[in-house]
N, C-alpha and C. Protein backbone atom coordinates (compact mmCIF):
# COMPACT_ATOMS: atom_id res chain seq x y z
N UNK A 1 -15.80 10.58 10.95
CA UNK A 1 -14.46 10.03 11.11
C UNK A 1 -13.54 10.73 10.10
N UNK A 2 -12.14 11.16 10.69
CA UNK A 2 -11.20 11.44 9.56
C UNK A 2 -10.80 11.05 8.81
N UNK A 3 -9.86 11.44 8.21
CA UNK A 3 -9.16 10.47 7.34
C UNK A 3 -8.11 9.82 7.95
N UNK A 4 -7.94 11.11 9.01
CA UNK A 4 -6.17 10.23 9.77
C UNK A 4 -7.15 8.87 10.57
N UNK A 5 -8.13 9.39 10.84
CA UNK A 5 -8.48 8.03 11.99
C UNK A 5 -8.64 6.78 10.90
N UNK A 6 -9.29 6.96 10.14
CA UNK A 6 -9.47 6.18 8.83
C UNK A 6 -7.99 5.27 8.97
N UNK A 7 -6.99 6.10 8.76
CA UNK A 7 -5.35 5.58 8.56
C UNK A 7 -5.35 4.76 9.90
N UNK A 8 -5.48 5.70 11.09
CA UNK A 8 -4.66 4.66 12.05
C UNK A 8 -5.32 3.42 12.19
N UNK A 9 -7.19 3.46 12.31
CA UNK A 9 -7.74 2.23 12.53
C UNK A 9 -7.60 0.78 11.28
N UNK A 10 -7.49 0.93 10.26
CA UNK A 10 -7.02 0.52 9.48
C UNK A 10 -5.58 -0.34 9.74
N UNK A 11 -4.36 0.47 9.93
CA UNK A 11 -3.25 0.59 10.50
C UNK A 11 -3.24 -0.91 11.88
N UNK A 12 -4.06 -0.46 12.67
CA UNK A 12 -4.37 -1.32 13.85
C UNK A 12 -4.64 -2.87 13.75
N UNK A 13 -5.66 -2.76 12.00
CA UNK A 13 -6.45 -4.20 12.01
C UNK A 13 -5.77 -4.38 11.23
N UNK A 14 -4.16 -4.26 10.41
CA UNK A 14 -3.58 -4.65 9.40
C UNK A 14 -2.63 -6.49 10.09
N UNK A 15 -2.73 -6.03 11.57
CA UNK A 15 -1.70 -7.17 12.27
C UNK A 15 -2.64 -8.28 12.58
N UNK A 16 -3.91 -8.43 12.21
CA UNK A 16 -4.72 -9.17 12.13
C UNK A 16 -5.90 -9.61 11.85
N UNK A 17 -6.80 -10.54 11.88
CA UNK A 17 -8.00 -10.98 10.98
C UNK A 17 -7.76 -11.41 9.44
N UNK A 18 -8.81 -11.99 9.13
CA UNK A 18 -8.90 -12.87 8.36
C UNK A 18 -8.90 -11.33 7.10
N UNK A 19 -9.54 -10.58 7.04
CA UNK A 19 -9.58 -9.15 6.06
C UNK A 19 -8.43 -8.80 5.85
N UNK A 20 -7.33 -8.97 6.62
CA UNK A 20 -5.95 -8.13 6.82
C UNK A 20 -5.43 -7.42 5.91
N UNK A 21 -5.73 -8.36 4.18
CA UNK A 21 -5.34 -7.39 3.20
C UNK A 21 -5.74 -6.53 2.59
N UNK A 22 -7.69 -6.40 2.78
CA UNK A 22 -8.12 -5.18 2.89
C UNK A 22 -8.08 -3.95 3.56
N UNK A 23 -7.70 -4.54 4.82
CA UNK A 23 -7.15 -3.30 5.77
C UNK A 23 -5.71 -3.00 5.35
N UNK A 24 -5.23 -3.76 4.52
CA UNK A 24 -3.86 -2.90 4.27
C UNK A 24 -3.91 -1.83 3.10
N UNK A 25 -5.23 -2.32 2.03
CA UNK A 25 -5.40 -0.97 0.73
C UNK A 25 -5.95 0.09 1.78
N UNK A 26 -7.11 -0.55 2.57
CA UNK A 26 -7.21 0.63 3.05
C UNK A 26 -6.37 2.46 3.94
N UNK A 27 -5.57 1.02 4.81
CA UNK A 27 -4.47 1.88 5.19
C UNK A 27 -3.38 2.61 4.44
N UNK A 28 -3.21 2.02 3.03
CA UNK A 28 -2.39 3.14 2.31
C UNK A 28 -2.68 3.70 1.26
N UNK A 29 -4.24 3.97 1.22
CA UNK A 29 -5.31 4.77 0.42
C UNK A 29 -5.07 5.69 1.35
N UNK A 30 -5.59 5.89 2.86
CA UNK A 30 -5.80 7.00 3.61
C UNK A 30 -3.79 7.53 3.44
N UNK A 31 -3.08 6.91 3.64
CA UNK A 31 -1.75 7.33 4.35
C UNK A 31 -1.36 7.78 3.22
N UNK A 32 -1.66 8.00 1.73
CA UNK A 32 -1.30 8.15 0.10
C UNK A 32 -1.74 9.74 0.57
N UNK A 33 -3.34 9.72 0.76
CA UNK A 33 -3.98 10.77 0.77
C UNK A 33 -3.48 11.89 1.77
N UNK A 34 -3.21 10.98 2.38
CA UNK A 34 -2.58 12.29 3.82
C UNK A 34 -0.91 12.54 3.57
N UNK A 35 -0.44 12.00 2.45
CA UNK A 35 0.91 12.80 2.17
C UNK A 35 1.81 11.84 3.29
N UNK A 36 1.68 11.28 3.73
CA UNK A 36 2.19 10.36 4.59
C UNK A 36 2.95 8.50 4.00
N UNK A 37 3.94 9.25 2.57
CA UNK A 37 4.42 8.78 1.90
C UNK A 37 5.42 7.23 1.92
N UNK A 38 6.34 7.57 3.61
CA UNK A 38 6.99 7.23 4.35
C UNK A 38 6.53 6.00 4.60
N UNK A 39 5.30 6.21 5.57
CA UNK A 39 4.44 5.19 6.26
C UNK A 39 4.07 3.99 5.18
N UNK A 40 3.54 4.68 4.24
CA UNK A 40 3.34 3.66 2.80
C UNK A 40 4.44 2.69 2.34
N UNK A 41 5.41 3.09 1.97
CA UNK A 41 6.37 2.31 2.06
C UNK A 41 7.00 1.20 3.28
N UNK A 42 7.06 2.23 4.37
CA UNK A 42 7.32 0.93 5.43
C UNK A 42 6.36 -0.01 5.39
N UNK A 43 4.85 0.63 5.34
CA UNK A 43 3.86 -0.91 5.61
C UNK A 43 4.38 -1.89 4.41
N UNK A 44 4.83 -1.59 3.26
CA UNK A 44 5.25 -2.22 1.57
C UNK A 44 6.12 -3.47 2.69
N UNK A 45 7.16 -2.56 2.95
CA UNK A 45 8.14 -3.84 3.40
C UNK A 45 8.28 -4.52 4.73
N UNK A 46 7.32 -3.92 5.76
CA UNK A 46 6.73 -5.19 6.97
C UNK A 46 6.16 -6.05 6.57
N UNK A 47 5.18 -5.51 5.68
CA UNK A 47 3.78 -6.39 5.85
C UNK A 47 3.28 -6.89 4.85
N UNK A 48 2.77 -5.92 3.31
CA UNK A 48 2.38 -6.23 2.40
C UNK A 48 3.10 -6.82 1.59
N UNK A 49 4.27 -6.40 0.99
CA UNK A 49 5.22 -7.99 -0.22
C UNK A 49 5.20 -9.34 0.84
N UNK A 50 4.95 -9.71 1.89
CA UNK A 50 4.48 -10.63 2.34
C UNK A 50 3.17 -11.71 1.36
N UNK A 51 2.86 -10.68 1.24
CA UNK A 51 1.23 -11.11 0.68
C UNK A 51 1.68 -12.28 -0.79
N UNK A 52 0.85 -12.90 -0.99
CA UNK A 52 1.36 -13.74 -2.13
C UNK A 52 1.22 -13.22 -3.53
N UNK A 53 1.62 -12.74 -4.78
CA UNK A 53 1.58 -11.75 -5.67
C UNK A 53 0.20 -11.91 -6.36
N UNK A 54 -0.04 -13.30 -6.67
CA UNK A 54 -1.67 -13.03 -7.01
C UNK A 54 -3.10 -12.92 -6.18
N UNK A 55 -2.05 -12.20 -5.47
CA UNK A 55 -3.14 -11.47 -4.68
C UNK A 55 -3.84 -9.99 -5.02
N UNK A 56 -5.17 -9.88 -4.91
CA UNK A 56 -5.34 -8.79 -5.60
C UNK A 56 -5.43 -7.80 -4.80
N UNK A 57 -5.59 -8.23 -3.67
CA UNK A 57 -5.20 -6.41 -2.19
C UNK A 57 -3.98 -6.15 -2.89
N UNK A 58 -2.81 -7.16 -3.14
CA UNK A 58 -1.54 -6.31 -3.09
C UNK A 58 -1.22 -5.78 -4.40
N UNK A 59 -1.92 -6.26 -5.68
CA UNK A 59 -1.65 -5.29 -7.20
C UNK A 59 -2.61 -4.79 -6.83
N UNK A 60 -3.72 -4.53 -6.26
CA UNK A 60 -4.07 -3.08 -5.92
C UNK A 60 -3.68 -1.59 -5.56
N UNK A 61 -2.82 -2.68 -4.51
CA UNK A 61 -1.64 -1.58 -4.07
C UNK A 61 -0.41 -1.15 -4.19
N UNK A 62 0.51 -2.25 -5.62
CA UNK A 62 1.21 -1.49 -6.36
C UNK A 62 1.17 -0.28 -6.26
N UNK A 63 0.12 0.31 -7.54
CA UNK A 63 0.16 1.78 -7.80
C UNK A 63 0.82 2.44 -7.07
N UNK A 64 -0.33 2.28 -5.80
CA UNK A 64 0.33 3.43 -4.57
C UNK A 64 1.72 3.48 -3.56
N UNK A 65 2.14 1.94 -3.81
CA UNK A 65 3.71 2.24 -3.24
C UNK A 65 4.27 2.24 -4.79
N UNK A 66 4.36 2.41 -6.05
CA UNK A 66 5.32 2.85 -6.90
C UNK A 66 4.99 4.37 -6.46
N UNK A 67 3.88 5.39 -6.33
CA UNK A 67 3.67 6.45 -6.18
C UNK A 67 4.54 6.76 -4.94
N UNK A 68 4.22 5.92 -4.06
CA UNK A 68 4.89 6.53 -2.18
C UNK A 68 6.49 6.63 -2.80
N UNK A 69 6.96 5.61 -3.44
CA UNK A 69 8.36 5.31 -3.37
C UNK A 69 9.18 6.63 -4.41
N UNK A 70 8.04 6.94 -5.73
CA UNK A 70 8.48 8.25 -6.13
C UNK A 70 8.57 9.85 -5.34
N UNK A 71 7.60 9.45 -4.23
CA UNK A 71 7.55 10.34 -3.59
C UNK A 71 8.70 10.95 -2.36
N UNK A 72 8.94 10.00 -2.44
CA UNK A 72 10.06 9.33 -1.15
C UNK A 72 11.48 9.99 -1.64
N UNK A 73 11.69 9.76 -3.19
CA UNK A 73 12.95 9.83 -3.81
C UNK A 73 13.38 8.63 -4.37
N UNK A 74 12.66 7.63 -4.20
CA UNK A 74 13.17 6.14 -4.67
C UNK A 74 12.63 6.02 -5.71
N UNK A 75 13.11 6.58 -6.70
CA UNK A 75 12.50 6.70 -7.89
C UNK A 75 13.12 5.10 -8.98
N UNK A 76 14.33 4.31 -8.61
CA UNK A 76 14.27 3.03 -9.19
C UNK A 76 13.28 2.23 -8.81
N UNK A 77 13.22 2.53 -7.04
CA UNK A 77 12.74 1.39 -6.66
C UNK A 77 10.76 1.33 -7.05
N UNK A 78 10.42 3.04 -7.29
CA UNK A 78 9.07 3.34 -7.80
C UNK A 78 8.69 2.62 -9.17
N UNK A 79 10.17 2.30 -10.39
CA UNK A 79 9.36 2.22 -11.52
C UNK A 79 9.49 0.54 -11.32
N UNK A 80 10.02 -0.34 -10.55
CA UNK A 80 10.14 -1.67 -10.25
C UNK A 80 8.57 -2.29 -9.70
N UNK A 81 7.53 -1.00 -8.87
CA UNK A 81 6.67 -1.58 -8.53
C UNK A 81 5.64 -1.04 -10.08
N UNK A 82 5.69 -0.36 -10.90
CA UNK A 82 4.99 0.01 -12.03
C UNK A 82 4.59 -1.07 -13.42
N UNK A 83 3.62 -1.55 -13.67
CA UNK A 83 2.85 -2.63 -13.93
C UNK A 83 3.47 -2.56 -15.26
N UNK A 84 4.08 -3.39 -16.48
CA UNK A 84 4.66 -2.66 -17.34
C UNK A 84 3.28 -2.36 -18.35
N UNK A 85 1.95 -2.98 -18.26
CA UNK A 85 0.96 -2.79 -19.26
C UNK A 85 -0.03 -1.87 -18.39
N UNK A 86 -0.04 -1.85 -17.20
CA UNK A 86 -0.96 -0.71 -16.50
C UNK A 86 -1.97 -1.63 -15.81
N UNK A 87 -2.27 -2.75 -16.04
CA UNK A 87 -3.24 -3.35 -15.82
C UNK A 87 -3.07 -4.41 -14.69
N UNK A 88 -4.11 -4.46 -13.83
CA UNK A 88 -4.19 -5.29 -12.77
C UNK A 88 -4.27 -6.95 -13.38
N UNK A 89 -3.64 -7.98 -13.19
CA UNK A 89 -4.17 -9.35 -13.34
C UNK A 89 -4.45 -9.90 -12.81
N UNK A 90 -5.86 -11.07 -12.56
CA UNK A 90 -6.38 -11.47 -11.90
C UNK A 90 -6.13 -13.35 -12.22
């Protein structure tokens, strides 16, 4: 399996099941990796800030939408998702 397939199937099971927020690191682990910066961010604001903040799929996935969003050019909106101590809380 690819990585893009990795992305889209991922992508697919993000709109449902009980996992949903694992399928969402997953989907923007692969979509980070594939330079597919864009996509990362939109899933940020459909789907994932949905999620409730102590949730740990979604400070998982900080990192990678402060990264998508620097990537993007949204460089305020990148250091807003940036942890100010680095560290995940549980």
């Amino acid at each position: 399996m690819t990585l893009e397939e990795v992305a889209d199937k991922a992508l697919k099971q993000v709109k449902s099941g009980k996992l949903r927020d694992r399928y969402m690191l997953q989907a923007v682990r692969a979509l980070f990796s594939l330079g597919r910066y864009g996509q990362c961010v939109e899933l940020w604001n459909t789907e994932i800030s949905r999620l409730p903040k102590e949730n740990l799929m979604r400070q998982m996935i900080l990192p990678y939408i402060a990264g998508a969003e620097f990537r993007v050019n949204h460089v305020d909106n990148a250091i807003k998702f940036t942890p100010e101590d680095g560290r995940i809380h549980i």
